[in-house]
Protein backbone atom coordinates (compact mmCIF):
# COMPACT_ATOMS: atom_id res chain seq x y z
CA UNK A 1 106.07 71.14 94.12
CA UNK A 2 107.81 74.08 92.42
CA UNK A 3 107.00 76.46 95.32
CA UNK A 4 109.51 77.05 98.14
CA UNK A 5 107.76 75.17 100.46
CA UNK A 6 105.50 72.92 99.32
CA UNK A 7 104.29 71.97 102.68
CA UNK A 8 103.21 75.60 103.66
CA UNK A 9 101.92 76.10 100.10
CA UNK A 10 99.59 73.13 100.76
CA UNK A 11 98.68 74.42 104.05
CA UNK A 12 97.80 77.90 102.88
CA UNK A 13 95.55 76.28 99.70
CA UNK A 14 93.55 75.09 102.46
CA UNK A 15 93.38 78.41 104.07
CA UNK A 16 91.80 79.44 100.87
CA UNK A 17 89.62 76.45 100.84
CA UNK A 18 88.12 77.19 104.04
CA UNK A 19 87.35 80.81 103.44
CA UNK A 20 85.87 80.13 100.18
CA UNK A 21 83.59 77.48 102.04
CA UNK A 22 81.21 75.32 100.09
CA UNK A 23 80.75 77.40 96.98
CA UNK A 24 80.88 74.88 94.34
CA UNK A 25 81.28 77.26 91.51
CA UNK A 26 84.99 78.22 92.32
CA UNK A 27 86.25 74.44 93.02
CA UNK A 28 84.67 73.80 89.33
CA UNK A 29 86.39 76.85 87.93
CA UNK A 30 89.51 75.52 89.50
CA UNK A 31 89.07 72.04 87.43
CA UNK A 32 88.07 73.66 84.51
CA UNK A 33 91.08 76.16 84.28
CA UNK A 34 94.05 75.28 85.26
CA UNK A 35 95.38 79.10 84.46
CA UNK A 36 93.21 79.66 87.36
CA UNK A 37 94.17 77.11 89.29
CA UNK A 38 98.33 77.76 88.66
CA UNK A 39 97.23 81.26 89.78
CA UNK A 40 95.94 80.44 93.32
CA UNK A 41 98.75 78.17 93.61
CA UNK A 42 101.20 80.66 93.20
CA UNK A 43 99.34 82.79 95.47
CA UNK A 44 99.61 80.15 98.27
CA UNK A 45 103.06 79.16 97.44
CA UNK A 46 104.53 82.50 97.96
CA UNK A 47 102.35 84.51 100.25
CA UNK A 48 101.17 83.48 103.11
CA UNK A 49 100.60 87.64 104.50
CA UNK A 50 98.12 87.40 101.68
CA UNK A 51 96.56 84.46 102.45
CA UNK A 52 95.69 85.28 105.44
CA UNK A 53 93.67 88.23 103.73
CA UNK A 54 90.89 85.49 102.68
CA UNK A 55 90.18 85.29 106.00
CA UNK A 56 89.05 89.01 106.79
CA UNK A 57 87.05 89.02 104.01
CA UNK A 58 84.61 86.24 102.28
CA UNK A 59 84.36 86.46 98.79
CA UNK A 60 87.92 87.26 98.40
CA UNK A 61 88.64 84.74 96.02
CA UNK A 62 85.73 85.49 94.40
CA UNK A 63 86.47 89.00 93.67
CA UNK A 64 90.04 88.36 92.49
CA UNK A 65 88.83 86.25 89.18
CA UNK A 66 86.13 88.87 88.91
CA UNK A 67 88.69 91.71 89.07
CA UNK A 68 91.39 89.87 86.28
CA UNK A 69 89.35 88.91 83.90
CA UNK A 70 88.39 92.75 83.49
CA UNK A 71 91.26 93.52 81.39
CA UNK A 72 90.17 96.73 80.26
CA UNK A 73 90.59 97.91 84.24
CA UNK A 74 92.78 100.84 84.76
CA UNK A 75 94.80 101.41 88.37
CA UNK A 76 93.36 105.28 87.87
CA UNK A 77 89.85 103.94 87.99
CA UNK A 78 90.33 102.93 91.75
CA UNK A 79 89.61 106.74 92.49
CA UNK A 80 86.28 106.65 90.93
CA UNK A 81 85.48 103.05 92.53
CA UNK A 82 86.91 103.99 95.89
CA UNK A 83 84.67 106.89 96.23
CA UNK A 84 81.36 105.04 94.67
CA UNK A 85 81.40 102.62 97.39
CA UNK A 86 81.86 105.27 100.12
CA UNK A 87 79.29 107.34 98.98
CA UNK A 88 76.66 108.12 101.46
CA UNK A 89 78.24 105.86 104.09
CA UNK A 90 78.94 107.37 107.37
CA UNK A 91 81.57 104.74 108.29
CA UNK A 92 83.22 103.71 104.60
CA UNK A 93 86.27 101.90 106.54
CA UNK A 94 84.91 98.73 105.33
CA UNK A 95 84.39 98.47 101.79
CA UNK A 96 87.59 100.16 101.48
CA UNK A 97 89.06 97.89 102.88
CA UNK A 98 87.67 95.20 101.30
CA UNK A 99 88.46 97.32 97.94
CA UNK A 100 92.51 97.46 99.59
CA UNK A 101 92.69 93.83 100.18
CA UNK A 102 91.07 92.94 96.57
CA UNK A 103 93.56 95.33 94.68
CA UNK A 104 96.63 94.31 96.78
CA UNK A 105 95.86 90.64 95.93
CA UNK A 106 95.46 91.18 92.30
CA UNK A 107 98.30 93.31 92.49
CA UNK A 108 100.83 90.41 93.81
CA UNK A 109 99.40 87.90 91.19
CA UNK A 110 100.39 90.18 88.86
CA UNK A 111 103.43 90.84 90.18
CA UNK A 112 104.10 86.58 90.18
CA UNK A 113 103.40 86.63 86.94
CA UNK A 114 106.51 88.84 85.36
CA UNK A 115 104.85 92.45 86.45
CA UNK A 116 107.86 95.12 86.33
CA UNK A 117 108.63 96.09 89.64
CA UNK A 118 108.25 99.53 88.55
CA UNK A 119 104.74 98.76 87.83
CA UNK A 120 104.27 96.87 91.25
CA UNK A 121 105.32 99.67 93.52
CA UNK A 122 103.26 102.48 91.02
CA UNK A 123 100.03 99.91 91.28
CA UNK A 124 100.30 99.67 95.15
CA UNK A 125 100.97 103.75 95.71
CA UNK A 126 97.65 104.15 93.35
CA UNK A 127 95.89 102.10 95.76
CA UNK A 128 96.80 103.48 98.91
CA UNK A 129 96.13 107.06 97.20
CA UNK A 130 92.54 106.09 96.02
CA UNK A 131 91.63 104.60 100.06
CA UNK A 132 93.49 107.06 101.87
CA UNK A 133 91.88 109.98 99.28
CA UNK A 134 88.54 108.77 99.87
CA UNK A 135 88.85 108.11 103.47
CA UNK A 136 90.22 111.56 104.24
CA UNK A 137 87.28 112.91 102.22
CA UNK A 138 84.66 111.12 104.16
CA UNK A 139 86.05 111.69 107.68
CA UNK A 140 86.58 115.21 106.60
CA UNK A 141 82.57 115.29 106.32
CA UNK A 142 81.73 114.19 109.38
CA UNK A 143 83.50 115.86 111.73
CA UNK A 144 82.55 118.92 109.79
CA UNK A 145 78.88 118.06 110.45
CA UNK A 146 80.09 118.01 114.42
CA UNK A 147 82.03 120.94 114.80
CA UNK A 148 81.71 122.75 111.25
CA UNK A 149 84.71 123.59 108.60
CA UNK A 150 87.56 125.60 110.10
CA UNK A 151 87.22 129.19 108.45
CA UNK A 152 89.95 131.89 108.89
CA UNK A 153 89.41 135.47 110.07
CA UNK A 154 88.57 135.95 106.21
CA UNK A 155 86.14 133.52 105.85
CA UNK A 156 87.99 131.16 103.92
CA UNK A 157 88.26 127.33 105.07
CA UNK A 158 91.64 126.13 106.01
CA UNK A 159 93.36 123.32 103.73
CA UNK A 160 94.76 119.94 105.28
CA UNK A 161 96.87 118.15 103.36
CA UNK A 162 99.25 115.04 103.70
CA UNK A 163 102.83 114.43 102.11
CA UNK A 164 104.60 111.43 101.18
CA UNK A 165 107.59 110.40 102.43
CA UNK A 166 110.21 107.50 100.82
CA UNK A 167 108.90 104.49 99.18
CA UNK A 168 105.18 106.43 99.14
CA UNK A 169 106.25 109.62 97.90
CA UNK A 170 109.01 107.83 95.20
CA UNK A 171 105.63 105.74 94.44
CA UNK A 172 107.25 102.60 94.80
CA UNK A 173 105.80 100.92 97.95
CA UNK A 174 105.85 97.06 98.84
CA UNK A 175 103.48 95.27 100.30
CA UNK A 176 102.70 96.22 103.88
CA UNK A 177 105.27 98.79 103.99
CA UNK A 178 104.62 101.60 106.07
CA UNK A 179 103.48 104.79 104.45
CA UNK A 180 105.90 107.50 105.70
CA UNK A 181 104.14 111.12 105.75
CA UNK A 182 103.37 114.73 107.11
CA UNK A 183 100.51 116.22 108.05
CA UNK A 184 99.96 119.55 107.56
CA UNK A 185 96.97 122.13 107.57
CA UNK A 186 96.78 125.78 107.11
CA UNK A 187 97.81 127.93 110.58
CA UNK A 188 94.65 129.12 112.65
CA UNK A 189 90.98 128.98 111.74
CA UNK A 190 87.87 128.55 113.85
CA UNK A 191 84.91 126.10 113.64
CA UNK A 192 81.93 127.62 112.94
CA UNK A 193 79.94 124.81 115.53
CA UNK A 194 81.52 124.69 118.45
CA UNK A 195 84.95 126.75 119.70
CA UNK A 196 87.66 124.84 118.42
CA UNK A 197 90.25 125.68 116.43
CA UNK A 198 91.28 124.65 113.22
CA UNK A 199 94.46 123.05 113.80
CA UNK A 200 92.80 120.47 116.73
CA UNK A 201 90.12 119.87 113.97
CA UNK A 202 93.00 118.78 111.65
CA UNK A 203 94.38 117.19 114.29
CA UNK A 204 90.74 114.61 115.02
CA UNK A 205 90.49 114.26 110.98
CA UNK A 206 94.40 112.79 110.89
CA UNK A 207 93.51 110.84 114.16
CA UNK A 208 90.28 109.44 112.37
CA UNK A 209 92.42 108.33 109.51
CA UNK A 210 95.17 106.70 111.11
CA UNK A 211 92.72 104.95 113.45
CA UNK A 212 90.38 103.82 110.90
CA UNK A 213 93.26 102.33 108.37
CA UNK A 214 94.74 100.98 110.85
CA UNK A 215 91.47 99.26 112.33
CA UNK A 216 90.29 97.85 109.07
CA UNK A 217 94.28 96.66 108.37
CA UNK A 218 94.41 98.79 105.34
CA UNK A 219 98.04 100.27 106.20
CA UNK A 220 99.85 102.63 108.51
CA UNK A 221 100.47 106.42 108.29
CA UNK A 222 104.00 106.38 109.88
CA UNK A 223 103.96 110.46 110.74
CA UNK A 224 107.51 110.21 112.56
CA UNK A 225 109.33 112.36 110.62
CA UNK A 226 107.67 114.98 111.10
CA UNK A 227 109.31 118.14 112.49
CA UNK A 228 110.10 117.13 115.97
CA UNK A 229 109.09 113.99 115.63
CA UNK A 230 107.23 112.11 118.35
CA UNK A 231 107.33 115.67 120.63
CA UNK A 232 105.69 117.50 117.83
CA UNK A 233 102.37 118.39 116.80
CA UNK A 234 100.89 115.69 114.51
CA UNK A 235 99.16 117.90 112.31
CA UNK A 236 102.02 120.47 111.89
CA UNK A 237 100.99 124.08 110.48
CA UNK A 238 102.51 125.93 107.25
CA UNK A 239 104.08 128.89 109.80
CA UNK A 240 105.59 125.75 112.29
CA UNK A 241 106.71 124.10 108.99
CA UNK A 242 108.73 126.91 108.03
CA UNK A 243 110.31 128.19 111.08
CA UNK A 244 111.52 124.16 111.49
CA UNK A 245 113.25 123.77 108.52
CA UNK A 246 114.72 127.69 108.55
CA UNK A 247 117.12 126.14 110.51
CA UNK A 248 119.92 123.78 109.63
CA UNK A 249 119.53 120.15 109.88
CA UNK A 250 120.95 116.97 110.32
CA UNK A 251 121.75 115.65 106.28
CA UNK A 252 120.24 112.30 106.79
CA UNK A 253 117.02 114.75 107.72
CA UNK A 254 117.27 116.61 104.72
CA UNK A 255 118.06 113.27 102.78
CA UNK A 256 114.47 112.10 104.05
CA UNK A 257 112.38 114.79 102.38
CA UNK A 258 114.02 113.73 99.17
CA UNK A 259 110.92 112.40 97.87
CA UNK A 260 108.41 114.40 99.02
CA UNK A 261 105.24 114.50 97.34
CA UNK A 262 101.88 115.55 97.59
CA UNK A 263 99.53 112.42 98.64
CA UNK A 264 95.88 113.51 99.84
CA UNK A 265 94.36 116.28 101.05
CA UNK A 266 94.18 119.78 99.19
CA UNK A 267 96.64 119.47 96.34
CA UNK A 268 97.64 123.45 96.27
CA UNK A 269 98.83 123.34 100.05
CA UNK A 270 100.39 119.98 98.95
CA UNK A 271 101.87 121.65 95.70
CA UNK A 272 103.03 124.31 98.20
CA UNK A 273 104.47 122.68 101.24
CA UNK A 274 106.45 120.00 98.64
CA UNK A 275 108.02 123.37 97.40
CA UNK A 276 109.01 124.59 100.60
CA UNK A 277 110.89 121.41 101.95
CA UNK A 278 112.66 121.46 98.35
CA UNK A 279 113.63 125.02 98.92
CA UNK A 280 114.73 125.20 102.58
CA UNK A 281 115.47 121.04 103.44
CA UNK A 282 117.57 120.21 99.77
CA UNK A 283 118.21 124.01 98.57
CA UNK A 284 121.12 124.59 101.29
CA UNK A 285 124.50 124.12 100.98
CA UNK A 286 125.66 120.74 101.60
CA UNK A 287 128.17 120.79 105.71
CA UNK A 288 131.62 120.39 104.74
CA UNK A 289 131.67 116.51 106.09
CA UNK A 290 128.41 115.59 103.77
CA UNK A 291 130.99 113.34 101.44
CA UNK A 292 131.98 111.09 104.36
């Protein structure tokens, strides 16, 4: 009754209902504890997105009273978990996202409860960085084992790496937001399999990605702001990078790489292409109208 709609908080409780099923253990844990059972009612009063999420994935419920009652839980330890369960998989799409939609839900119970929103928008970022980390690692491997790691003319392998944009890269994302970012991987390179070059084998490993978060409803990599947008490249390189932004640009342009940050991918290319954007996007003067 003190939900917003007590109607469609009643109709979403059943939602849960029917995706826990006949497990008798979590109606008694509802009678037993009504903490728990304020919690879920919450939950169902004020989400129905994440409802829905009980649906995709049986044992939800399950996994949420698991995942609170281990206080000691860190949101830094979602690295290390993240890339336990992928380990050895050649497809780890799903127990990420089963990990995503665990962490999100704990996240807005949390967040019902009096979490800062500081906290909230730090907590989701962590989580997105631990799947999409872990993901790029694993998809990374596979098409290496296909074609082999782009090497330059020096032997060296060529870095990939991808930036945050807005609420990402100011770590303070919201639930289903879309993750603005950049792709970008080091100009050149061959693979040592078959003859392809380095930048198309960036370009299938950002493809894989997008594809496979998007599949498993994990969240989407919004790469529209990169340079040129929708006529660019996807996977832009360093040299294309640079040569965009030497010229002047539109300020609500430059206003959007104001919180650029490194996200995934090799953190030295990330480290370097943050600095460029800082230099050549928000080191220029300010045009003469930039007040109005």
């Amino acid at each position: 009754a003190e939900t917003p709609e007590p109607d469609q908080t009643l109709a979403n409780f059943a939602h849960i209902v029917e995706a826990v099923g006949g497990r008798a253990t979590f109606f008694e844990l509802l009678g037993e504890r009504p903490d728990v059972l304020r919690m879920f009612s919450d939950f169902a009063g004020w989400s129905t997105f994440l409802v829905d999420r009980f649906h995709d994935f049986p044992g939800l419920p399950d996994d949420i009273i698991d995942g609170l009652n281990q206080h000691h839980r860190k949101p830094i330890h979602l690295h290390a978990e993240a890339r336990s369960l992928a380990h050895g998989l050649a497809d780890p799409g799903e127990p990420l996202a089963h990990l995503f939609a665990r962490e999100e839900a704990m996240v807005a119970i949390r967040d019902l409860a009096g979490l800062p929103q500081e906290e909230v928008g730090e907590r989701l970022t962590v989580l997105c960085e631990a799947v999409t980390e872990t993901l790029l690692t694993g998809l990374t491997r596979t098409r290496a084992r296909a074609w082999g790691l782009p090497h330059d003319p020096a032997g060296r392998p060529t870095r990939f790496a991808i930036i945050a944009l807005g609420k990402l890269g100011g770590r303070e994302l919201s639930y289903a937001s879309d993750m603005d970012v950049i792709f970008v991987c080091d100009p050149g390179g061959t693979c040592a399999k078959i003859d392809r070059d380095g930048q198309e084998f960036w370009f299938r490993v950002a493809q894989d990605v997008i594809r496979t978060m998007t599949d498993k409803r994990i969240g989407e990599l919004d790469a529209r702001l990169r340079p040129w947008g929708d006529s660019g490249e996807l996977v832009c390189t360093t040299t294309a990078l640079e040569r965009y932004w030497s010229d002047p640009k539109d300020l609500w342009e430059r206003l959007a790489m104001v919180r650029a940050a490194h996200f995934a991918g090799d953190p030295r290319l990330g480290a370097e292409v943050v600095e460029l954007l800082r230099r050549q996007a928000l080191g220029a003067p300010l045009p003469t109208d930039a007040a109005a």
